[in-house]
N, C-alpha and C. Protein backbone atom coordinates (compact mmCIF):
# COMPACT_ATOMS: atom_id res chain seq x y z
N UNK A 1 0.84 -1.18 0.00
CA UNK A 1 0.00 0.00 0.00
C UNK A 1 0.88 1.24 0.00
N UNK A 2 0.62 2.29 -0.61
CA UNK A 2 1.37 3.12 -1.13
C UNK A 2 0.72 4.31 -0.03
N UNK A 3 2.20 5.33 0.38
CA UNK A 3 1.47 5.98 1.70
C UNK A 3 0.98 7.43 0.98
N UNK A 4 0.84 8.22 1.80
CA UNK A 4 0.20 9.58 1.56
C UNK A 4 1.34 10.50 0.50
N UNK A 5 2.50 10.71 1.71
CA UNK A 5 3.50 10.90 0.71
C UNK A 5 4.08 10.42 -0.55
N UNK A 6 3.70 9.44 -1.00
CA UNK A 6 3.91 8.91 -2.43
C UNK A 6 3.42 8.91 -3.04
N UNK A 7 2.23 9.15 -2.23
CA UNK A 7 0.79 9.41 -3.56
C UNK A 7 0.94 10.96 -3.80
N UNK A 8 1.51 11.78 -3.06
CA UNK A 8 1.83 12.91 -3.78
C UNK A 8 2.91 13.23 -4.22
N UNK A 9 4.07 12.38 -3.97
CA UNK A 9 5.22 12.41 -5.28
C UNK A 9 4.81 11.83 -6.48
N UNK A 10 3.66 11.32 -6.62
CA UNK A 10 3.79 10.48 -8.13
C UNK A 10 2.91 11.99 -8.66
N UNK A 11 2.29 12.33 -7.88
CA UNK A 11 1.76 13.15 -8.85
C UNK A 11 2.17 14.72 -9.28
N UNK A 12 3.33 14.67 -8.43
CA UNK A 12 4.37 16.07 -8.98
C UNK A 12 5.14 15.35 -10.45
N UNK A 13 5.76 14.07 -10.42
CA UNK A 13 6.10 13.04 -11.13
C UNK A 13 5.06 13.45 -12.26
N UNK A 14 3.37 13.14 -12.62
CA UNK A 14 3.45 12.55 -13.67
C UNK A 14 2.89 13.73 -14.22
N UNK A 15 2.55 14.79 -13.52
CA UNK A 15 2.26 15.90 -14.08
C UNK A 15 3.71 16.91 -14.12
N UNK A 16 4.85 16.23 -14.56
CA UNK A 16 5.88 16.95 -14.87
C UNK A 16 5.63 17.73 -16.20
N UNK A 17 6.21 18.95 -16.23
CA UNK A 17 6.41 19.60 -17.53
C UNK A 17 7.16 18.95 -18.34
N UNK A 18 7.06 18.91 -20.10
CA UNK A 18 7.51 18.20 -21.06
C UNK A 18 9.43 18.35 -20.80
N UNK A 19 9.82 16.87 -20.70
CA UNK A 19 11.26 17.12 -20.76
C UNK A 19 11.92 17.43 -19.25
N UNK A 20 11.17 17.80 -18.35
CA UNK A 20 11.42 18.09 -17.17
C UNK A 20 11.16 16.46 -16.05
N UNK A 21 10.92 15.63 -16.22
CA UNK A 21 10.32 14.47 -15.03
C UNK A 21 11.77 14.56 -14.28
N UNK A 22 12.78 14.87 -14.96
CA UNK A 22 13.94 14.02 -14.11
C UNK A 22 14.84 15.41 -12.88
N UNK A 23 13.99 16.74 -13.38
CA UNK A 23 14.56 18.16 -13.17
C UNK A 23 13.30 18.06 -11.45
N UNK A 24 12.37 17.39 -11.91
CA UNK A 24 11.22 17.58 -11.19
C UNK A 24 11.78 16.54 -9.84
N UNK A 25 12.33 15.06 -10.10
CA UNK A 25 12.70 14.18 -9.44
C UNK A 25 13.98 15.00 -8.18
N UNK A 26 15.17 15.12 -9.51
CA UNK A 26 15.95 15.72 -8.75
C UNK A 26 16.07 17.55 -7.92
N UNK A 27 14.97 18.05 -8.06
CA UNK A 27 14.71 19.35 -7.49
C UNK A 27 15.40 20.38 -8.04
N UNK A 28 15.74 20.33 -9.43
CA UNK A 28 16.47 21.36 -10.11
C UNK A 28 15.51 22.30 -10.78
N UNK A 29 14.27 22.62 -10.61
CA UNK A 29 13.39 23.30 -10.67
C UNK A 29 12.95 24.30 -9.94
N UNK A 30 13.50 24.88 -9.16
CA UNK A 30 13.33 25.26 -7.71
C UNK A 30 12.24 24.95 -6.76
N UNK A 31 11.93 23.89 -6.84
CA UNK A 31 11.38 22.91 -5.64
C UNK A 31 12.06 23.30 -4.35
N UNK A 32 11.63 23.52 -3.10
CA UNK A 32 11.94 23.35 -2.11
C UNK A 32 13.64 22.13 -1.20
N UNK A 33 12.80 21.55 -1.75
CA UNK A 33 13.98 20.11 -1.49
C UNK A 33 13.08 19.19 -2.34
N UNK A 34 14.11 18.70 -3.01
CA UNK A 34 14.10 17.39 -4.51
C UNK A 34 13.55 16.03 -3.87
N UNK A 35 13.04 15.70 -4.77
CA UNK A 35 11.92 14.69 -4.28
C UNK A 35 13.06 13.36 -3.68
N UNK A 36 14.15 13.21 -3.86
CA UNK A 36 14.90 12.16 -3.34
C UNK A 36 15.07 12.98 -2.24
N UNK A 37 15.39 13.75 -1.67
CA UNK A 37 15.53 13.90 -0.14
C UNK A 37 14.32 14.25 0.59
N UNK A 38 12.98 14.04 -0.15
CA UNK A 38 11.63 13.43 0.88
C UNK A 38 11.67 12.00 0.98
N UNK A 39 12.05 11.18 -0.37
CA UNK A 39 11.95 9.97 -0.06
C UNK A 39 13.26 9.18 0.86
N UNK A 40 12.99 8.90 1.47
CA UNK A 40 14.15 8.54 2.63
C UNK A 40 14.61 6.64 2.60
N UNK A 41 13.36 5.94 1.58
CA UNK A 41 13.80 4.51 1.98
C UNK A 41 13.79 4.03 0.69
N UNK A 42 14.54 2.95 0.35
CA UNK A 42 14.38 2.32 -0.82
C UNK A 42 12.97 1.80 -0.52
N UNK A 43 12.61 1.53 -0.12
CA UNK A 43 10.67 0.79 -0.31
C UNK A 43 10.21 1.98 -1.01
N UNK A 44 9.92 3.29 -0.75
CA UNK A 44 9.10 4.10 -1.35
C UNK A 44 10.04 4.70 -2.34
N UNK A 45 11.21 3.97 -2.67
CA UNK A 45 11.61 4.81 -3.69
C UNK A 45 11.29 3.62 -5.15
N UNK A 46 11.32 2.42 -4.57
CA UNK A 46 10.79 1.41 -5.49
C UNK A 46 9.22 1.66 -5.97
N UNK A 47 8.44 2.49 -5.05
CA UNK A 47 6.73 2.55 -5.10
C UNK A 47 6.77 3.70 -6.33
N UNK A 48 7.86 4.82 -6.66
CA UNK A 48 8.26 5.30 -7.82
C UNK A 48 7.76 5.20 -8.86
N UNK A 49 8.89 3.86 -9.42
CA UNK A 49 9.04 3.36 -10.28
C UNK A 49 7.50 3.50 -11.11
N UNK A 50 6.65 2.87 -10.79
CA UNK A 50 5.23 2.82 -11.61
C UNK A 50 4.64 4.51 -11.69
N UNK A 51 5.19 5.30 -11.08
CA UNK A 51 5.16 6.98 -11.51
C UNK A 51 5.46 7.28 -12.98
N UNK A 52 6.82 6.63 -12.78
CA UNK A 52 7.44 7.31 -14.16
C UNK A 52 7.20 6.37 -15.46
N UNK A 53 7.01 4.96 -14.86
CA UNK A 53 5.97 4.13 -16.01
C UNK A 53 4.79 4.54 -16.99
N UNK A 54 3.81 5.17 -15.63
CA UNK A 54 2.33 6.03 -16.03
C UNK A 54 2.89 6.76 -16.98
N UNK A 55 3.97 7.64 -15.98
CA UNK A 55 4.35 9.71 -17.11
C UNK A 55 5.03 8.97 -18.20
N UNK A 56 5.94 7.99 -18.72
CA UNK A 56 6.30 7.91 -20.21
C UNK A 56 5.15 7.20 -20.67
N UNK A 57 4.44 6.32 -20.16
CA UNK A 57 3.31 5.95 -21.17
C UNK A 57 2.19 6.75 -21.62
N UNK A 58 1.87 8.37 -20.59
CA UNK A 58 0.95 8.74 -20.65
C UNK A 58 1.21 9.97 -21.52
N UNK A 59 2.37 10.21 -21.49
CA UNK A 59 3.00 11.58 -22.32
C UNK A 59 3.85 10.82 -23.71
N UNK A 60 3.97 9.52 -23.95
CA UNK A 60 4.46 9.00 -25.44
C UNK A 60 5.40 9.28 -25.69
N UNK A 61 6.11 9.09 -24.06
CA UNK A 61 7.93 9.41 -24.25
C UNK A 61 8.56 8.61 -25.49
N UNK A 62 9.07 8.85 -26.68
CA UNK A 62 9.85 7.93 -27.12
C UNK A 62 11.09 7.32 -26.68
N UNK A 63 11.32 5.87 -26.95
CA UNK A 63 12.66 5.52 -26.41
C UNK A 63 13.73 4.80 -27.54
N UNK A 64 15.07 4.82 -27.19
CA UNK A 64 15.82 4.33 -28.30
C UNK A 64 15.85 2.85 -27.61
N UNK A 65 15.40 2.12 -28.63
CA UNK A 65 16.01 0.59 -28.70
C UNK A 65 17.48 0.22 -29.08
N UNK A 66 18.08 -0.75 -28.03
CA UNK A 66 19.70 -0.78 -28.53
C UNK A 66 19.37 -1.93 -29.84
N UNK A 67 20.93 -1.52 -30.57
CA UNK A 67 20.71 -2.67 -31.72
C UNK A 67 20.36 -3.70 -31.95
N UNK A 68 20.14 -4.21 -32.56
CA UNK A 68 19.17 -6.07 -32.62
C UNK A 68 18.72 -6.01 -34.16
N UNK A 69 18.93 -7.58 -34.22
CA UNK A 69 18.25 -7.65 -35.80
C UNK A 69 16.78 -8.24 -35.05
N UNK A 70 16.27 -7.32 -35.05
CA UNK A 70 14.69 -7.47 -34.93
C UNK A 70 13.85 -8.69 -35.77
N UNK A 71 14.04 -8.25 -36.84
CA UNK A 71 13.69 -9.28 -37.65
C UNK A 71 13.44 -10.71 -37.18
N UNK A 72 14.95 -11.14 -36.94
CA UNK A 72 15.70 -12.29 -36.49
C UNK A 72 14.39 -12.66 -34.54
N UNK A 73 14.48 -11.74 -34.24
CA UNK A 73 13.69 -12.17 -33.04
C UNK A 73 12.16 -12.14 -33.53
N UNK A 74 11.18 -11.74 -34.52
CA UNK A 74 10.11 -11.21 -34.47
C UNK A 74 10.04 -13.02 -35.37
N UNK A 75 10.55 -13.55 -36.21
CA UNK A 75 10.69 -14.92 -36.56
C UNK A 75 11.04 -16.16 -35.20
N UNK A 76 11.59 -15.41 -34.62
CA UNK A 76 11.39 -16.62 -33.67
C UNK A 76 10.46 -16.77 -32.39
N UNK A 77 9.50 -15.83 -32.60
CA UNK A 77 8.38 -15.52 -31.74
C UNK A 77 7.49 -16.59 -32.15
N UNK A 78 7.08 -17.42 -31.55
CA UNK A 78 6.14 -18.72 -32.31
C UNK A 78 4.53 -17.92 -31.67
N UNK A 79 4.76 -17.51 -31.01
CA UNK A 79 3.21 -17.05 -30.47
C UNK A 79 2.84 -15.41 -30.93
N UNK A 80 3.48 -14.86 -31.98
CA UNK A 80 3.41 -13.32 -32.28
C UNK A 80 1.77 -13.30 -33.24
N UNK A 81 1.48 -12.65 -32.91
CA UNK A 81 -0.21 -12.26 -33.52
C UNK A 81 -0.62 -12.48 -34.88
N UNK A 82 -1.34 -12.80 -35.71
CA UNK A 82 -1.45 -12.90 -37.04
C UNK A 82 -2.74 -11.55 -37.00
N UNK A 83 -2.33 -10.96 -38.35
CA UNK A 83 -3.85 -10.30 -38.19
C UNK A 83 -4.38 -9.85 -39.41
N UNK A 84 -5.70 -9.63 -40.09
CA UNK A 84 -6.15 -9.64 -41.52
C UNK A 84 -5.03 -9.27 -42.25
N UNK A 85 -4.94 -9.60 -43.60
CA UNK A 85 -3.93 -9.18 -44.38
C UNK A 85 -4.48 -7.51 -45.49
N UNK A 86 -5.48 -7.68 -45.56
CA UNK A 86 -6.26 -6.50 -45.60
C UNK A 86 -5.97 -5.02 -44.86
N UNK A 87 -6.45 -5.64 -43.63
CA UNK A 87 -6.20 -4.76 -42.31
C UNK A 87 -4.54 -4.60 -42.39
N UNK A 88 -3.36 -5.12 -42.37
CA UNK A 88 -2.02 -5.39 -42.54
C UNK A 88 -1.69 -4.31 -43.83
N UNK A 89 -2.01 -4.33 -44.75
CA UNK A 89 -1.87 -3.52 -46.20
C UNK A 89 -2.70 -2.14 -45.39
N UNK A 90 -3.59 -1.46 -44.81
CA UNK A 90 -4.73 -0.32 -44.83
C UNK A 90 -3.20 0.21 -43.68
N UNK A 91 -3.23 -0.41 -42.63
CA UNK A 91 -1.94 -0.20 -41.49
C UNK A 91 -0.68 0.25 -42.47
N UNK A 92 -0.31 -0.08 -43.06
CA UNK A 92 0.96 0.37 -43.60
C UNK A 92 0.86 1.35 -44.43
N UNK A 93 -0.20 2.09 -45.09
CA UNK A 93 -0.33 2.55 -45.68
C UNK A 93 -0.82 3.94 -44.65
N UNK A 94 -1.23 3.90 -43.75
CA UNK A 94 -1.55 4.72 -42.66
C UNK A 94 -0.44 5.37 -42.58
N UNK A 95 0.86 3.94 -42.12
CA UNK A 95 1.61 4.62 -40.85
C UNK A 95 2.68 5.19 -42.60
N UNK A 96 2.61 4.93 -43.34
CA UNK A 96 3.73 6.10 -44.43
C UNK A 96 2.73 7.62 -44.59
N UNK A 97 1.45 7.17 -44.85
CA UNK A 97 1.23 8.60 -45.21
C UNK A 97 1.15 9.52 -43.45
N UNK A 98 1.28 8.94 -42.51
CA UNK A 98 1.28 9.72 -40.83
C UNK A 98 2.76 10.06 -40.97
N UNK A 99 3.70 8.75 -41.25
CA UNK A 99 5.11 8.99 -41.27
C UNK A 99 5.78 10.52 -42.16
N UNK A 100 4.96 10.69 -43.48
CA UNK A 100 5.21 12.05 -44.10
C UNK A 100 4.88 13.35 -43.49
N UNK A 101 3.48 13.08 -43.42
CA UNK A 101 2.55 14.14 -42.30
C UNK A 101 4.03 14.23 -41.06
N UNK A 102 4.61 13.30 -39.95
CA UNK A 102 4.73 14.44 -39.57
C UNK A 102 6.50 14.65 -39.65
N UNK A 103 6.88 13.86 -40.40
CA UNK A 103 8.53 14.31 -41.24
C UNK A 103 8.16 16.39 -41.55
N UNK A 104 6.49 16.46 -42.03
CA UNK A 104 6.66 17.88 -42.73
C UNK A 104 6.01 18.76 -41.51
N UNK A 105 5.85 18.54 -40.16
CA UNK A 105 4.54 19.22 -39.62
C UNK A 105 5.16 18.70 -37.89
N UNK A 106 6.46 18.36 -37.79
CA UNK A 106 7.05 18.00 -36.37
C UNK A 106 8.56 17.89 -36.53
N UNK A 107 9.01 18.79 -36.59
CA UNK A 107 10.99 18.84 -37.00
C UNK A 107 11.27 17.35 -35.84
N UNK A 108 10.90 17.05 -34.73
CA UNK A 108 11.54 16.28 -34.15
C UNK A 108 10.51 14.93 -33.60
N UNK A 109 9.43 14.72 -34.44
CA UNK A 109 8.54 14.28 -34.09
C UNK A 109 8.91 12.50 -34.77
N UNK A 110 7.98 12.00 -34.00
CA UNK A 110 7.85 10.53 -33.66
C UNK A 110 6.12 10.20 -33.87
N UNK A 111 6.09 9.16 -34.65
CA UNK A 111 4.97 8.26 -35.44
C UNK A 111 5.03 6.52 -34.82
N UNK A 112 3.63 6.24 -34.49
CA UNK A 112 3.78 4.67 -34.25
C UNK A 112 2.09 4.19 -34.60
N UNK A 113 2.50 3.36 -35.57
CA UNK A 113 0.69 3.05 -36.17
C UNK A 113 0.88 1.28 -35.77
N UNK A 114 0.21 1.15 -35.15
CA UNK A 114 -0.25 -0.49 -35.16
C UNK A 114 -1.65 -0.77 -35.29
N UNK A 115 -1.79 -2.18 -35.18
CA UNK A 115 -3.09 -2.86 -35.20
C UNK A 115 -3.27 -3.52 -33.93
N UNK A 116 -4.54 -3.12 -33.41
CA UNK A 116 -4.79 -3.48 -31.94
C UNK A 116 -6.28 -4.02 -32.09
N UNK A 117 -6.04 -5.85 -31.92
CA UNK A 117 -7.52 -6.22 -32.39
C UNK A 117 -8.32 -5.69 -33.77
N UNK A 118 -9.17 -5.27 -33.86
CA UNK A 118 -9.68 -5.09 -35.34
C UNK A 118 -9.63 -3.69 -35.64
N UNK A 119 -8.46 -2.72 -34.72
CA UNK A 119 -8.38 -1.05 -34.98
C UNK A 119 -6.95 -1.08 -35.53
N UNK A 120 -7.00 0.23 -35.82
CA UNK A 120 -5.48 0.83 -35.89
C UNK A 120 -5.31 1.77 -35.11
N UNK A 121 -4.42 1.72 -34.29
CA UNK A 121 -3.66 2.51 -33.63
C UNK A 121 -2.82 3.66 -33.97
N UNK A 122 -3.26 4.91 -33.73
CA UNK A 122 -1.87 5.89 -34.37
C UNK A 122 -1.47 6.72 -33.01
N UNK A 123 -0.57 7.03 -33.20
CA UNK A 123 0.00 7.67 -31.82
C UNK A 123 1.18 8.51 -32.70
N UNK A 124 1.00 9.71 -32.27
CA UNK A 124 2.06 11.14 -33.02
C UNK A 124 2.41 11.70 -31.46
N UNK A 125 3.87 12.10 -31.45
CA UNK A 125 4.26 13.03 -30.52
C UNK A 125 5.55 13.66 -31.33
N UNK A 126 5.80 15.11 -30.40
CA UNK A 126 6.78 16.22 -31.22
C UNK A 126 7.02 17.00 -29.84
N UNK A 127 8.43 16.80 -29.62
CA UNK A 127 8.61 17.45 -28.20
C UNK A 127 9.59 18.16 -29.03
N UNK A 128 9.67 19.52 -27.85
CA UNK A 128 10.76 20.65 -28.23
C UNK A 128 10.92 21.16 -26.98
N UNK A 129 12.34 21.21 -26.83
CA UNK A 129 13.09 21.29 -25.31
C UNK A 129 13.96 22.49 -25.52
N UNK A 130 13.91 23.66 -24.76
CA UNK A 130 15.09 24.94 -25.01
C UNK A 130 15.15 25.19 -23.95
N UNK A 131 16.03 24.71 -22.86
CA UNK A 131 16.03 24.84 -21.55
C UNK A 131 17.03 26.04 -21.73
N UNK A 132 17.78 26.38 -22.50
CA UNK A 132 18.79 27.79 -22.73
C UNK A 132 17.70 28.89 -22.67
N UNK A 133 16.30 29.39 -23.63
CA UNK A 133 15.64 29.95 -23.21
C UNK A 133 14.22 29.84 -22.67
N UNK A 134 14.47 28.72 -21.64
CA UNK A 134 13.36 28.49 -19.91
C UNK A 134 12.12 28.52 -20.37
N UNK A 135 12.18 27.02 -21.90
CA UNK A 135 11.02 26.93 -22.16
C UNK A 135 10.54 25.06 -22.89
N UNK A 136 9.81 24.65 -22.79
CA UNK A 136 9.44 23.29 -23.32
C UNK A 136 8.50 23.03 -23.94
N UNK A 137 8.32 22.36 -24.49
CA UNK A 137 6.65 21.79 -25.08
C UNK A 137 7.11 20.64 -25.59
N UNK A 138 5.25 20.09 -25.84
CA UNK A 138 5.21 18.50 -26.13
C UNK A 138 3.56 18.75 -26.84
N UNK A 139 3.81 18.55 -28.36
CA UNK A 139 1.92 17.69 -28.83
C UNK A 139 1.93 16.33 -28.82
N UNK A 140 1.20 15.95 -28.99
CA UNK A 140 0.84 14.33 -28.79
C UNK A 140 -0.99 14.14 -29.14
N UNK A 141 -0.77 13.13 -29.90
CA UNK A 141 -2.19 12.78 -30.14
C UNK A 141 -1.68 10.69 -30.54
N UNK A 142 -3.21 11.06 -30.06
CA UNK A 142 -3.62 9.18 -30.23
C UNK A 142 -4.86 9.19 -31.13
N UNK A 143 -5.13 8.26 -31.83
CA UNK A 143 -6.44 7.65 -32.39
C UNK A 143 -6.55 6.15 -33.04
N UNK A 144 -7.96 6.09 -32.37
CA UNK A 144 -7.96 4.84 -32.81
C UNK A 144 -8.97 4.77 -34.05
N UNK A 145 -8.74 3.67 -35.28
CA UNK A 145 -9.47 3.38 -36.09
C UNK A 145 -10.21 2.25 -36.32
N UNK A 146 -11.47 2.37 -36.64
CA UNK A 146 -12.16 1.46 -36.19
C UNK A 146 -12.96 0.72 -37.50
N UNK A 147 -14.23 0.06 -37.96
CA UNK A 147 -14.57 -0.41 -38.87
C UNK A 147 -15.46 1.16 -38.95
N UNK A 148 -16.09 2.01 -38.35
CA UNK A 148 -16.80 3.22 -38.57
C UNK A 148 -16.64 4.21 -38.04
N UNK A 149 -15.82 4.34 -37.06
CA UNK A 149 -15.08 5.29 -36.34
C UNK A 149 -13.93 5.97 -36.36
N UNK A 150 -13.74 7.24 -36.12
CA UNK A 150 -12.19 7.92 -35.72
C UNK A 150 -12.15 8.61 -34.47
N UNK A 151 -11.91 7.82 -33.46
CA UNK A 151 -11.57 8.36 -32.12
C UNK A 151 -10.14 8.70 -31.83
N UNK A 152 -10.41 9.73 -30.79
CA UNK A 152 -8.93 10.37 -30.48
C UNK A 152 -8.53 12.00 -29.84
N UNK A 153 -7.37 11.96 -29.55
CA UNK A 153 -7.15 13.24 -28.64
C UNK A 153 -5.84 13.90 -29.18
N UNK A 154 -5.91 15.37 -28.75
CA UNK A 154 -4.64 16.19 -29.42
C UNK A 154 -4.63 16.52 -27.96
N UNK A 155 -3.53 16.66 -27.91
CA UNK A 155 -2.98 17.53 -26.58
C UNK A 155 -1.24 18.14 -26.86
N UNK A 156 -1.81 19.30 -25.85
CA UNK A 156 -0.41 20.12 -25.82
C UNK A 156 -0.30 20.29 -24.42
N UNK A 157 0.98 20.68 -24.12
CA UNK A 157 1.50 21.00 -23.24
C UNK A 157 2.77 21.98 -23.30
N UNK A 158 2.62 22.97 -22.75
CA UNK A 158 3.99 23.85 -22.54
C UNK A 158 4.28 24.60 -21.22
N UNK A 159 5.45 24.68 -20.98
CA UNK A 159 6.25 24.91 -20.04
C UNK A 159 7.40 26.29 -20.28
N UNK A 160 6.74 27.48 -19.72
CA UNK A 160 7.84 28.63 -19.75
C UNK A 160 7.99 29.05 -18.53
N UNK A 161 9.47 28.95 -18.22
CA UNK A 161 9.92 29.42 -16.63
C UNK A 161 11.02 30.43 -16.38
N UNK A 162 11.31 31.46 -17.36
CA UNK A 162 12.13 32.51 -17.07
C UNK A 162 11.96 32.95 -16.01
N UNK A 163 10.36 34.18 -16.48
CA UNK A 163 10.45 35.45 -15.53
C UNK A 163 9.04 35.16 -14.62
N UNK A 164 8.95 33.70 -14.29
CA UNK A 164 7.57 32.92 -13.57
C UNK A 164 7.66 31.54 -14.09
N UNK A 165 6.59 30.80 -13.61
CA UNK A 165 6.10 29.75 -13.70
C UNK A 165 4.47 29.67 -14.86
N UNK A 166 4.76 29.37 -15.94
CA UNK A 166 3.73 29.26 -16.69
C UNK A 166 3.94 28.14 -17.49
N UNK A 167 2.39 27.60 -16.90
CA UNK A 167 2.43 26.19 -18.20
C UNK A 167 0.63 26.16 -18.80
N UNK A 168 0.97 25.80 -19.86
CA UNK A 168 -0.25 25.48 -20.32
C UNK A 168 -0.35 24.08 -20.99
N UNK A 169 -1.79 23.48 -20.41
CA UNK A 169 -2.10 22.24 -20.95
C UNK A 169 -3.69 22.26 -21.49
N UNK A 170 -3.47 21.72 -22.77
CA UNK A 170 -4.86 22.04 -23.39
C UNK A 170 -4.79 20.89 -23.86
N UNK A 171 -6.57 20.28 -24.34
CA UNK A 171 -6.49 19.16 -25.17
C UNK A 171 -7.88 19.24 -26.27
N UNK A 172 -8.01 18.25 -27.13
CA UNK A 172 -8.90 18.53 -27.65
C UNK A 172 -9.55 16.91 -27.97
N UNK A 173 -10.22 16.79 -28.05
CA UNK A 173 -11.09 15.36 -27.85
C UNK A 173 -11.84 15.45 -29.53
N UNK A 174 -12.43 14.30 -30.46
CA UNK A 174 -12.59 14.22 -31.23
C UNK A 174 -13.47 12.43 -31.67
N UNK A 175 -14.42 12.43 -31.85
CA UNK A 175 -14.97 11.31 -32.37
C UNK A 175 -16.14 11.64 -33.29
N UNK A 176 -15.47 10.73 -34.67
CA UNK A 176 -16.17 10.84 -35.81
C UNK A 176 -16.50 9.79 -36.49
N UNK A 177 -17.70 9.84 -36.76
CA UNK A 177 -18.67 8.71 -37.21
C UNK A 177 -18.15 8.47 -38.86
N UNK A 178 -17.38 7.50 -39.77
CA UNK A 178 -16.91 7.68 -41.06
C UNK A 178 -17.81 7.01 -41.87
N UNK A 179 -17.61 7.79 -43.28
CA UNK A 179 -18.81 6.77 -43.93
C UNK A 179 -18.43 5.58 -44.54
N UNK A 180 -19.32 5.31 -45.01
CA UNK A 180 -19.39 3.59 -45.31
C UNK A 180 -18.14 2.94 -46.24
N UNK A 181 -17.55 3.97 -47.12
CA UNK A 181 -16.63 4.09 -47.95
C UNK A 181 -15.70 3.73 -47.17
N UNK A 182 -14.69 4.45 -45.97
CA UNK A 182 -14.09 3.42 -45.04
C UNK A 182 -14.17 2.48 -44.51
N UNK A 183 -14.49 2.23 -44.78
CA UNK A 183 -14.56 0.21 -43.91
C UNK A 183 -13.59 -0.30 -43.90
N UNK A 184 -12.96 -0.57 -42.67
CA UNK A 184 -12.00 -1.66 -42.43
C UNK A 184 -12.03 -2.92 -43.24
N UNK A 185 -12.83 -3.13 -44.27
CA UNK A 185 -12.82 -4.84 -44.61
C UNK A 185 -12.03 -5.07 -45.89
C-alpha cells in the first residue's frame, strides 16, 4: 500500500512539464527540497518506479532501442499475432502517409501506427526542449481506427519558466462517425 506521501510524489512526477520528469525528481526546478531527499527509503523509492511508467506511457515518451536484428527475433516468436492481411496492407499505408505528415509538420517528431484487435492505432508526438531559453513543449495525439469510427485526442503542453512559472495544458477530444466508404474490410 502506497502511503500519503507517495501518492503525492507520483503526482508532482506525472504531471511533470515536457522534458522536465527528471529536473522535477531531482529538485532542479526550484522545488523546495528534490523529491529524493523526501523519499528517505528504498521501499518508497521502489513505489516510484510505476510513476514514471504512467508519465512515459501517458505523455508517449519515445525511447531508443539498442541494436538487434529485430527481424531475427520477431521470426522466432512462435506465439506473435497474425492479423487480416487487408487490415495489414490499410496499417501500412496509414503509418507512411502519418510517417510524411509528420517528417513535414514536427521537426523532431515521432509516429507509431499499429493494429490493436480489429483497430489501428496511431500515436504522433513532437517534443521541443530549449532549456537555454526556460522553455518546453510537447503535442501528442492518439487515435484509434475502427470499422466506422475515428476516435482520439490532441494535446499540448507547454512549459515557460524565465520570468515565472507558466504552463499550459490544453487538449482537444474528437470522435467521428466515417462513412461507409471506409470500412475496415
Amino acid at each position: 500500500m502506497q502511503s500519503a506521501k507517495g501518492e503525492i510524489i507520483q503526482e508532482f512526477l506525472l504531471n511533470s512539464p515536457p522534458g522536465q520528469v527528471s529536473d522535477v525528481y531531482n529538485g532542479s526546478i526550484g522545488l523546495t527540497k528534490d523529491i529524493r531527499g523526501i523519499v528517505d527509503d528504498k521501499e518508497e523509492i521502489a513505489q516510484l518506479v510505476p510513476a514514471f511508467e504512467a508519465h512515459n506511457k501517458v505523455q508517449l515518451i519515445p525511447i531508443k532501442l539498442p541494436d538487434a536484428d529485430y527481424e531475427t527475433a520477431t521470426k522466432a516468436d512462435a506465439d506473435a499475432p497474425t492479423f487480416d492481411e487487408k487490415l495489414t496492407k490499410l496499417r501500412n499505408a496509414i503509418d507512411e502517409a502519418v510517417a510524411e505528415y509528420v517528417s513535414n509538420y514536427y521537426p523532431s517528431g515521432i509516429s507509431s501506427v499499429f493494429v490493436s484487435e480489429d483497430n489501428i492505432v496511431i500515436h504522433i508526438v513532437g517534443n521541443k526542449y530549449n532549456p537555454n531559453n526556460f522553455w518546453a513543449g510537447r503535442l501528442r495525439s492518439s487515435w484509434r481506427l475502427s470499422k466506422s469510427n475515428l476516435k482520439g485526442s490532441i494535446k499540448a503542453q507547454i512549459h515557460y519558466y524565465e520570468d515565472g512559472n507558466v504552463q499550459l495544458n490544453s487538449h482537444k477530444e474528437s470522435d467521428t462517425d466515417l462513412p461507409s466508404v471506409v470500412v475496415l474490410e
